[in-house]
PDB file of N, CA and C in Angstrom:
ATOM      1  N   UNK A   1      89.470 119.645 146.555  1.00  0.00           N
ATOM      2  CA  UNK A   1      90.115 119.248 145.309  1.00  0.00           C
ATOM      3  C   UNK A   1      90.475 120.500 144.524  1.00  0.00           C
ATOM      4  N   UNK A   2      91.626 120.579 144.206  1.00  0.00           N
ATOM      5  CA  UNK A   2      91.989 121.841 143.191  1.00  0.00           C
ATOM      6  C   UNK A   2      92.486 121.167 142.041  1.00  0.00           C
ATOM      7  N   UNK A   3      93.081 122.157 141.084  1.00  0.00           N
ATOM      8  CA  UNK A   3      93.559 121.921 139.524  1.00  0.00           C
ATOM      9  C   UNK A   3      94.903 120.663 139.768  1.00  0.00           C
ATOM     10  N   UNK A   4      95.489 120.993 141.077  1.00  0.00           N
ATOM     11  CA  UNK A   4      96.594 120.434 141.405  1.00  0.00           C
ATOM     12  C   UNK A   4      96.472 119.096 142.252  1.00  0.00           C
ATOM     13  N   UNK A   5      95.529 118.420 142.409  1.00  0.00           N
ATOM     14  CA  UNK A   5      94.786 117.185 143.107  1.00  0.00           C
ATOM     15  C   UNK A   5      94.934 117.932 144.731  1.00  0.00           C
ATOM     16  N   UNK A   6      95.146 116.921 145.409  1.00  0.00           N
ATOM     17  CA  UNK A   6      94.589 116.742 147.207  1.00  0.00           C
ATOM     18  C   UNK A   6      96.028 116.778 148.025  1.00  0.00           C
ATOM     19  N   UNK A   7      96.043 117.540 149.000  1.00  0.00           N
ATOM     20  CA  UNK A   7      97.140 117.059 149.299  1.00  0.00           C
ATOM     21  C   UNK A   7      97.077 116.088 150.567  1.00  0.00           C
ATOM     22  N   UNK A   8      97.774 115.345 150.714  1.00  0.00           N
ATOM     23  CA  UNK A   8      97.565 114.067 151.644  1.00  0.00           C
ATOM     24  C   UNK A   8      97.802 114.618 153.132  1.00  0.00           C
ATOM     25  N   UNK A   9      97.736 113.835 154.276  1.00  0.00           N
ATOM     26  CA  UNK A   9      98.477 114.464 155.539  1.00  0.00           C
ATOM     27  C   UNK A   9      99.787 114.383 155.453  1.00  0.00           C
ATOM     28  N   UNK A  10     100.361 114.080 154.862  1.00  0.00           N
ATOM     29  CA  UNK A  10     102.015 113.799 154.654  1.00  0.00           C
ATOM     30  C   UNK A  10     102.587 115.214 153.998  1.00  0.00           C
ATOM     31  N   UNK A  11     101.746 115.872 153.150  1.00  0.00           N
ATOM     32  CA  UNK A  11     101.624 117.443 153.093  1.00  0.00           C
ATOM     33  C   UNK A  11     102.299 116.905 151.398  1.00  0.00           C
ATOM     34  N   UNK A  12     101.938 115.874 150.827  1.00  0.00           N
ATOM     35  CA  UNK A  12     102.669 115.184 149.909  1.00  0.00           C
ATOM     36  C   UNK A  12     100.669 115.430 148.377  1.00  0.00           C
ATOM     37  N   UNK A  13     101.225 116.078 147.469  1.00  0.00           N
ATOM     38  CA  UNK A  13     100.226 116.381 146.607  1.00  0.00           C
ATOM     39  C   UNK A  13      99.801 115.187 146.150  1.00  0.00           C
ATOM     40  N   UNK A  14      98.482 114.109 145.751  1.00  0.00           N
ATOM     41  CA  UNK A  14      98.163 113.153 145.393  1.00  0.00           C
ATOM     42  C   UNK A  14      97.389 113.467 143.945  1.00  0.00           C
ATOM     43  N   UNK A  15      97.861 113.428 142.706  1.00  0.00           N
ATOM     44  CA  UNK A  15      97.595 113.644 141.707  1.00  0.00           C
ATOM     45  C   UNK A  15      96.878 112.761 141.347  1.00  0.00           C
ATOM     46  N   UNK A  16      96.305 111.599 141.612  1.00  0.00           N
ATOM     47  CA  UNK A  16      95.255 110.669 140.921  1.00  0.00           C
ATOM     48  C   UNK A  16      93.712 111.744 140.216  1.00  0.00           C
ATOM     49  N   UNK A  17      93.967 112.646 140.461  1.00  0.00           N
ATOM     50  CA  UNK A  17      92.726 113.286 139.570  1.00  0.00           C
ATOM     51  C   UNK A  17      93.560 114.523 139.326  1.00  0.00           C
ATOM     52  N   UNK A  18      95.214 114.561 138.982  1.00  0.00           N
ATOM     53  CA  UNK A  18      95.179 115.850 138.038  1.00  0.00           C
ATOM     54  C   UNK A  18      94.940 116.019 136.919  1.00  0.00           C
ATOM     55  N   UNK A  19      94.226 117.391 137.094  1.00  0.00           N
ATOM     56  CA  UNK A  19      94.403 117.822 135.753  1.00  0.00           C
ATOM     57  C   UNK A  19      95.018 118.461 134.962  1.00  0.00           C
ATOM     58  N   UNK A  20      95.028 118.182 133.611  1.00  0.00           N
ATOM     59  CA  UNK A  20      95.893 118.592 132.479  1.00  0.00           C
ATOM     60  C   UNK A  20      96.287 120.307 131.952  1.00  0.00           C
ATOM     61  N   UNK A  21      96.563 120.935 131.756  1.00  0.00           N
ATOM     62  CA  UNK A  21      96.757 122.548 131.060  1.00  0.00           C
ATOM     63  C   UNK A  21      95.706 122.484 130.425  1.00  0.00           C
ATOM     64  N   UNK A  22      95.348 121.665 129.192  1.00  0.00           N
ATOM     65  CA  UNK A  22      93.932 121.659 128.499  1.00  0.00           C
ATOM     66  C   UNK A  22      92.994 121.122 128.801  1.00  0.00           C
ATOM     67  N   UNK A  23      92.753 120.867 130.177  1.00  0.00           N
ATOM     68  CA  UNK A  23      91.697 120.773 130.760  1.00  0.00           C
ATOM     69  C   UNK A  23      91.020 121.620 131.719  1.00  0.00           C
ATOM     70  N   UNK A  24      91.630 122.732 131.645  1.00  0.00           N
ATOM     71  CA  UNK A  24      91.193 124.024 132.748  1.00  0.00           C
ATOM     72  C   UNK A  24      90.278 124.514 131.962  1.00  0.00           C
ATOM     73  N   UNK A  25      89.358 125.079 132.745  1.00  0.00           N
ATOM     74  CA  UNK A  25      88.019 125.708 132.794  1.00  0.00           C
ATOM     75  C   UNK A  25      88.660 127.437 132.176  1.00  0.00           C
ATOM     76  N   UNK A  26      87.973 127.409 131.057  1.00  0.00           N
ATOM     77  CA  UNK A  26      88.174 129.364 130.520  1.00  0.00           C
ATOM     78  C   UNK A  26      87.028 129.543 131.108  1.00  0.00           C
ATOM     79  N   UNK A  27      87.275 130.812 131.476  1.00  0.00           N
ATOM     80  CA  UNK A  27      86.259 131.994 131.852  1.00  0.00           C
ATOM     81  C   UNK A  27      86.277 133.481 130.993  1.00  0.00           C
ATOM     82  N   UNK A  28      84.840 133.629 130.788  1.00  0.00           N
ATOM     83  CA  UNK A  28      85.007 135.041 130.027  1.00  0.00           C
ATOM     84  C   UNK A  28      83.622 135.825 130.210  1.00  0.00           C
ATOM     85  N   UNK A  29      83.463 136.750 129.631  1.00  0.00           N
ATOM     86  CA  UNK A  29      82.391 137.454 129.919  1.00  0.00           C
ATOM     87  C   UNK A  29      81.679 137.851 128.642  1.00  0.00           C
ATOM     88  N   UNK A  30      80.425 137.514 128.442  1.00  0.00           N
ATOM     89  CA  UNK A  30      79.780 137.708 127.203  1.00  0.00           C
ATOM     90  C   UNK A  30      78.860 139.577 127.097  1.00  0.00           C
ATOM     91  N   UNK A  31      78.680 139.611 126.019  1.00  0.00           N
ATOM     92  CA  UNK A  31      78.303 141.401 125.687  1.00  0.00           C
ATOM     93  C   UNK A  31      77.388 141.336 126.710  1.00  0.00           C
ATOM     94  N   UNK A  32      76.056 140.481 127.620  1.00  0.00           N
ATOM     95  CA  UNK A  32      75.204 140.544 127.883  1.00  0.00           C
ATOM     96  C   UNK A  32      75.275 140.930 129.376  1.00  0.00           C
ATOM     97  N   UNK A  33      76.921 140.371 129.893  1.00  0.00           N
ATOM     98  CA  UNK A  33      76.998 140.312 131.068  1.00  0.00           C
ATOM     99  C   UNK A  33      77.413 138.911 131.874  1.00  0.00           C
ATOM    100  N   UNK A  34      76.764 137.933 131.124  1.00  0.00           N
ATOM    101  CA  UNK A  34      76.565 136.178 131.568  1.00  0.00           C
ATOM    102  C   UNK A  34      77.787 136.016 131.329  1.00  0.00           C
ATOM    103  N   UNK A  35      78.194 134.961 132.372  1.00  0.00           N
ATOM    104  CA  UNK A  35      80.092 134.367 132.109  1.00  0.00           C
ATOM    105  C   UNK A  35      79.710 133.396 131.175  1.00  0.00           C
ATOM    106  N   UNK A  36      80.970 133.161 130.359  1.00  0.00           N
ATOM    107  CA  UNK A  36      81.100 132.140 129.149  1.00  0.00           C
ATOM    108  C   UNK A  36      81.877 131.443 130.060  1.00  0.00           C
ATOM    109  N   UNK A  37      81.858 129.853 130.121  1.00  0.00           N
ATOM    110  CA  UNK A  37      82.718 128.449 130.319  1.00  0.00           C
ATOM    111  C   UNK A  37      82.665 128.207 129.023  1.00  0.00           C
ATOM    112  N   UNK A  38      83.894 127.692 129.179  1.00  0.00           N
ATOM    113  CA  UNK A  38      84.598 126.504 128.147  1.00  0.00           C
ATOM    114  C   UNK A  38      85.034 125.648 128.826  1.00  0.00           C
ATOM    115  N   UNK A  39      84.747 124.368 128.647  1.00  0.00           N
ATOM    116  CA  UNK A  39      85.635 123.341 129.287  1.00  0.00           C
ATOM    117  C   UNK A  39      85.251 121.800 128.512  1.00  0.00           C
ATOM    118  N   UNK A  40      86.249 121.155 128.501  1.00  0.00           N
ATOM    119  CA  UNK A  40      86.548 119.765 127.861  1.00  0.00           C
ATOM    120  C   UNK A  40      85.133 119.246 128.570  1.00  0.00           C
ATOM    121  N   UNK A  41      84.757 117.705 128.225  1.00  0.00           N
ATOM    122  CA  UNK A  41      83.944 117.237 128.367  1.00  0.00           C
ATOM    123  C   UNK A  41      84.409 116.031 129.379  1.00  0.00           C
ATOM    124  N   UNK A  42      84.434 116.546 130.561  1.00  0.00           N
ATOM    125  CA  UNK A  42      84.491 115.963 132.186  1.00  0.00           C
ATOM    126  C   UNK A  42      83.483 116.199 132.381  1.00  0.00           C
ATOM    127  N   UNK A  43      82.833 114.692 133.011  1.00  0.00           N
ATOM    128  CA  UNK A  43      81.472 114.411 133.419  1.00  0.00           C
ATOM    129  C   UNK A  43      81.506 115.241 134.333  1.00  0.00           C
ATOM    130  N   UNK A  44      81.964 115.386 135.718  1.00  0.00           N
ATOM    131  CA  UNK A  44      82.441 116.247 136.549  1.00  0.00           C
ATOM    132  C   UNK A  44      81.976 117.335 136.769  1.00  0.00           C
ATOM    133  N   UNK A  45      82.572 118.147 135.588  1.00  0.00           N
ATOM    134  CA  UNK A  45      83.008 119.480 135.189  1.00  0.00           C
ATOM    135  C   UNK A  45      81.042 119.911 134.576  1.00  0.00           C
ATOM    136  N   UNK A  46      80.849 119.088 133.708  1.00  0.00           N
ATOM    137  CA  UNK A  46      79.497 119.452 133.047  1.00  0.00           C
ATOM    138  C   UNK A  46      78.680 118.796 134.028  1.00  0.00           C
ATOM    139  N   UNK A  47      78.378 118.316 134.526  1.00  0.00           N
ATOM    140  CA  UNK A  47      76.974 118.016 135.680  1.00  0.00           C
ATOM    141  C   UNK A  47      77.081 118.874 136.571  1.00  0.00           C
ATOM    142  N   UNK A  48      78.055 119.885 137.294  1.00  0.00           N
ATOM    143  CA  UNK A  48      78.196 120.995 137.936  1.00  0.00           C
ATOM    144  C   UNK A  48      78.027 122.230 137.070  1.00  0.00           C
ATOM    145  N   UNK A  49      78.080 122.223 135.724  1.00  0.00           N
ATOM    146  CA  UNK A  49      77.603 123.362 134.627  1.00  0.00           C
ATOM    147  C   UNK A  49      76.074 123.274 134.689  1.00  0.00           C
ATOM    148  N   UNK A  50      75.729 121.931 134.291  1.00  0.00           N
ATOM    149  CA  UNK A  50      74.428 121.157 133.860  1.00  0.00           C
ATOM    150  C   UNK A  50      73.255 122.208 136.065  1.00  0.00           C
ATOM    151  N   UNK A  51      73.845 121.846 136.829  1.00  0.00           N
ATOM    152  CA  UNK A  51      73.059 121.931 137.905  1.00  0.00           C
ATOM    153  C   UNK A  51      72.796 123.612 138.141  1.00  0.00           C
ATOM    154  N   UNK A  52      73.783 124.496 137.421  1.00  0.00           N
ATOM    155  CA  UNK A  52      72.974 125.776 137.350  1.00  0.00           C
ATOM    156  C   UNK A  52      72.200 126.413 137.026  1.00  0.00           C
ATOM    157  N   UNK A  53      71.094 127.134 137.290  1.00  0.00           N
ATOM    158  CA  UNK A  53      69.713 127.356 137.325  1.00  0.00           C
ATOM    159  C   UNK A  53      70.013 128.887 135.665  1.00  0.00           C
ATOM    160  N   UNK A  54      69.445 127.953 134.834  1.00  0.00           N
ATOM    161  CA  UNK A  54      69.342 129.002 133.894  1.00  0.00           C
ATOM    162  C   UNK A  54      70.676 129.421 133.003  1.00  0.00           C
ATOM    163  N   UNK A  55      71.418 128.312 132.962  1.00  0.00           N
ATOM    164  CA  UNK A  55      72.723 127.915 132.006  1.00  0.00           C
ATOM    165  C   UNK A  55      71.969 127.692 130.783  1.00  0.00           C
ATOM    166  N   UNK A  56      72.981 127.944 130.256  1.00  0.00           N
ATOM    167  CA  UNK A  56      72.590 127.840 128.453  1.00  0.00           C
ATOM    168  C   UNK A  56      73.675 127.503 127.984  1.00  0.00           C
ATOM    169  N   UNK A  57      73.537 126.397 126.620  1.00  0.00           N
ATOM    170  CA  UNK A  57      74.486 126.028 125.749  1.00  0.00           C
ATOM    171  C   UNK A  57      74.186 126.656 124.453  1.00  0.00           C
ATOM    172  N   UNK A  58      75.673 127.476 124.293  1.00  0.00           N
ATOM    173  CA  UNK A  58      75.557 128.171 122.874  1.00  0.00           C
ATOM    174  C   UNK A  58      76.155 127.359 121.584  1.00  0.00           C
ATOM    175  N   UNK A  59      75.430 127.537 120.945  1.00  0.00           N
ATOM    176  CA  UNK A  59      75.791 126.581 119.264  1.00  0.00           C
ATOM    177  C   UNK A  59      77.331 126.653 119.324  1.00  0.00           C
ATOM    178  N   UNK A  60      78.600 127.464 119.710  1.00  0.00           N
ATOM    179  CA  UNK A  60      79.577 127.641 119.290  1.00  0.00           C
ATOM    180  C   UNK A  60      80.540 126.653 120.542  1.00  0.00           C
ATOM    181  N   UNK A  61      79.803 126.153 121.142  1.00  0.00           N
ATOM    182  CA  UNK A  61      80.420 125.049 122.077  1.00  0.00           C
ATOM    183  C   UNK A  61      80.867 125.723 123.742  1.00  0.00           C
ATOM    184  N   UNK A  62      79.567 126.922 123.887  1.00  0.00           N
ATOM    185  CA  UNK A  62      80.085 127.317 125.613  1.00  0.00           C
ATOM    186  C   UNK A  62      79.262 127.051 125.709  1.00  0.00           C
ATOM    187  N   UNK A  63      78.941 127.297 127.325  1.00  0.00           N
ATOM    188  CA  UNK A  63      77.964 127.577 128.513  1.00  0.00           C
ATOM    189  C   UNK A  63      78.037 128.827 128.890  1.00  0.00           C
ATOM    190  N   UNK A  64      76.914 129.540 128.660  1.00  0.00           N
ATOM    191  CA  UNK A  64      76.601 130.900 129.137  1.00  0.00           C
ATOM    192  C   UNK A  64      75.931 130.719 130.650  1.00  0.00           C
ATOM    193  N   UNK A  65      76.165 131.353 131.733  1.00  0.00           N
ATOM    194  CA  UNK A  65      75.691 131.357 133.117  1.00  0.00           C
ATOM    195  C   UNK A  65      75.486 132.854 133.552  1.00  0.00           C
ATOM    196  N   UNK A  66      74.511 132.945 134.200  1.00  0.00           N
ATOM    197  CA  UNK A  66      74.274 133.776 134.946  1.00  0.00           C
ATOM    198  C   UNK A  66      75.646 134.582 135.729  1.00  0.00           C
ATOM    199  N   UNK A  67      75.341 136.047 135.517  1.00  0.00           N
ATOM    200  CA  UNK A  67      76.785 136.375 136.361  1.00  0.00           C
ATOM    201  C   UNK A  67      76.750 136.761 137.609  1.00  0.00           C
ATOM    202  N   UNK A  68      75.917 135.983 138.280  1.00  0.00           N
ATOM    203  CA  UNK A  68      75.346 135.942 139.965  1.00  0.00           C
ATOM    204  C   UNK A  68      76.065 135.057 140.795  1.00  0.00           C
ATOM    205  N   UNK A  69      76.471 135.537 142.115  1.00  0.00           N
ATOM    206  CA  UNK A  69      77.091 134.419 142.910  1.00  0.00           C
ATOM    207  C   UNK A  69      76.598 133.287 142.843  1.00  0.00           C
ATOM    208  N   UNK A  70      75.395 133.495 143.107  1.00  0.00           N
ATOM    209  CA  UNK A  70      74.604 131.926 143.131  1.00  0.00           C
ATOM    210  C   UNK A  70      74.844 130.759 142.241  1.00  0.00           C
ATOM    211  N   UNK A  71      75.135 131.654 140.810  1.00  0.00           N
ATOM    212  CA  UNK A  71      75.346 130.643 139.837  1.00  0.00           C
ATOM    213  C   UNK A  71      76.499 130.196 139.506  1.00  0.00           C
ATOM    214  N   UNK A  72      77.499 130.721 140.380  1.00  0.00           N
ATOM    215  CA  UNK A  72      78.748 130.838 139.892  1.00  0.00           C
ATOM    216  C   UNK A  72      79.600 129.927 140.975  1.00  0.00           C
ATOM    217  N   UNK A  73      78.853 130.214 142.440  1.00  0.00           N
ATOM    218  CA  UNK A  73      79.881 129.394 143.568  1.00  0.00           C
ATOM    219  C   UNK A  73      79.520 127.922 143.260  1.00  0.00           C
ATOM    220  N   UNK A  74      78.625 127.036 142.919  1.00  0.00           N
ATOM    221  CA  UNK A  74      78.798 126.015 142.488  1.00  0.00           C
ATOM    222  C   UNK A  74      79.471 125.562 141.936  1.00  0.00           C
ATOM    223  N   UNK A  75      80.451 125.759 140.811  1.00  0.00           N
ATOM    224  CA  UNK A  75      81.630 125.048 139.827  1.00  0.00           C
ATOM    225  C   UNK A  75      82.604 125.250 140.945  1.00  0.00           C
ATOM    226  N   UNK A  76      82.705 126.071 141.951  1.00  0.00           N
ATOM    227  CA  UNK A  76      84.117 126.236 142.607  1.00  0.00           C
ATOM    228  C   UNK A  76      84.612 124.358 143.011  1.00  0.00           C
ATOM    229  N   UNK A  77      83.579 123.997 143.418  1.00  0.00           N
ATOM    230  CA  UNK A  77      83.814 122.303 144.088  1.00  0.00           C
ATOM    231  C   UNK A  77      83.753 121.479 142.887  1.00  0.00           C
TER     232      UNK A  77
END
């Protein structure tokens, strides 16, 4: 699944789960090192935030994560 839905065997893109411009995931990097997410509130999107080991929610509405592969190849799916 990408930003752009599935593409079928027909080589034909199936958008039943696209998503929107304001629904993409920001990425950034905080003074500490830890990546900042931002992202809308897709169950989806946050139970794959929610399953990383040692995520944090900051008062200002991110998710701070670890800036380790480990913590990071999970949101790819």
């Amino acid at each position: 699944m990408s930003i752009f839905g599935d593409m079928d065997s027909g080589g034909e893109y199936d958008d039943s789960e696209l998503y929107l411009p304001s629904q993409y995931v920001v990425l950034g990097y905080a003074e500490n090192g830890d990546v900042i997410v931002e992202s809308p509130y897709i169950e989806k999107w946050i139970g794959a935030i929610r399953s990383v080991l040692d995520r944090r929610w900051h008062a200002t509405k991110y998710w701070l994560i670890p800036a380790q592969m480990s913590a990071i190849l999970p949101l790819r799916s």
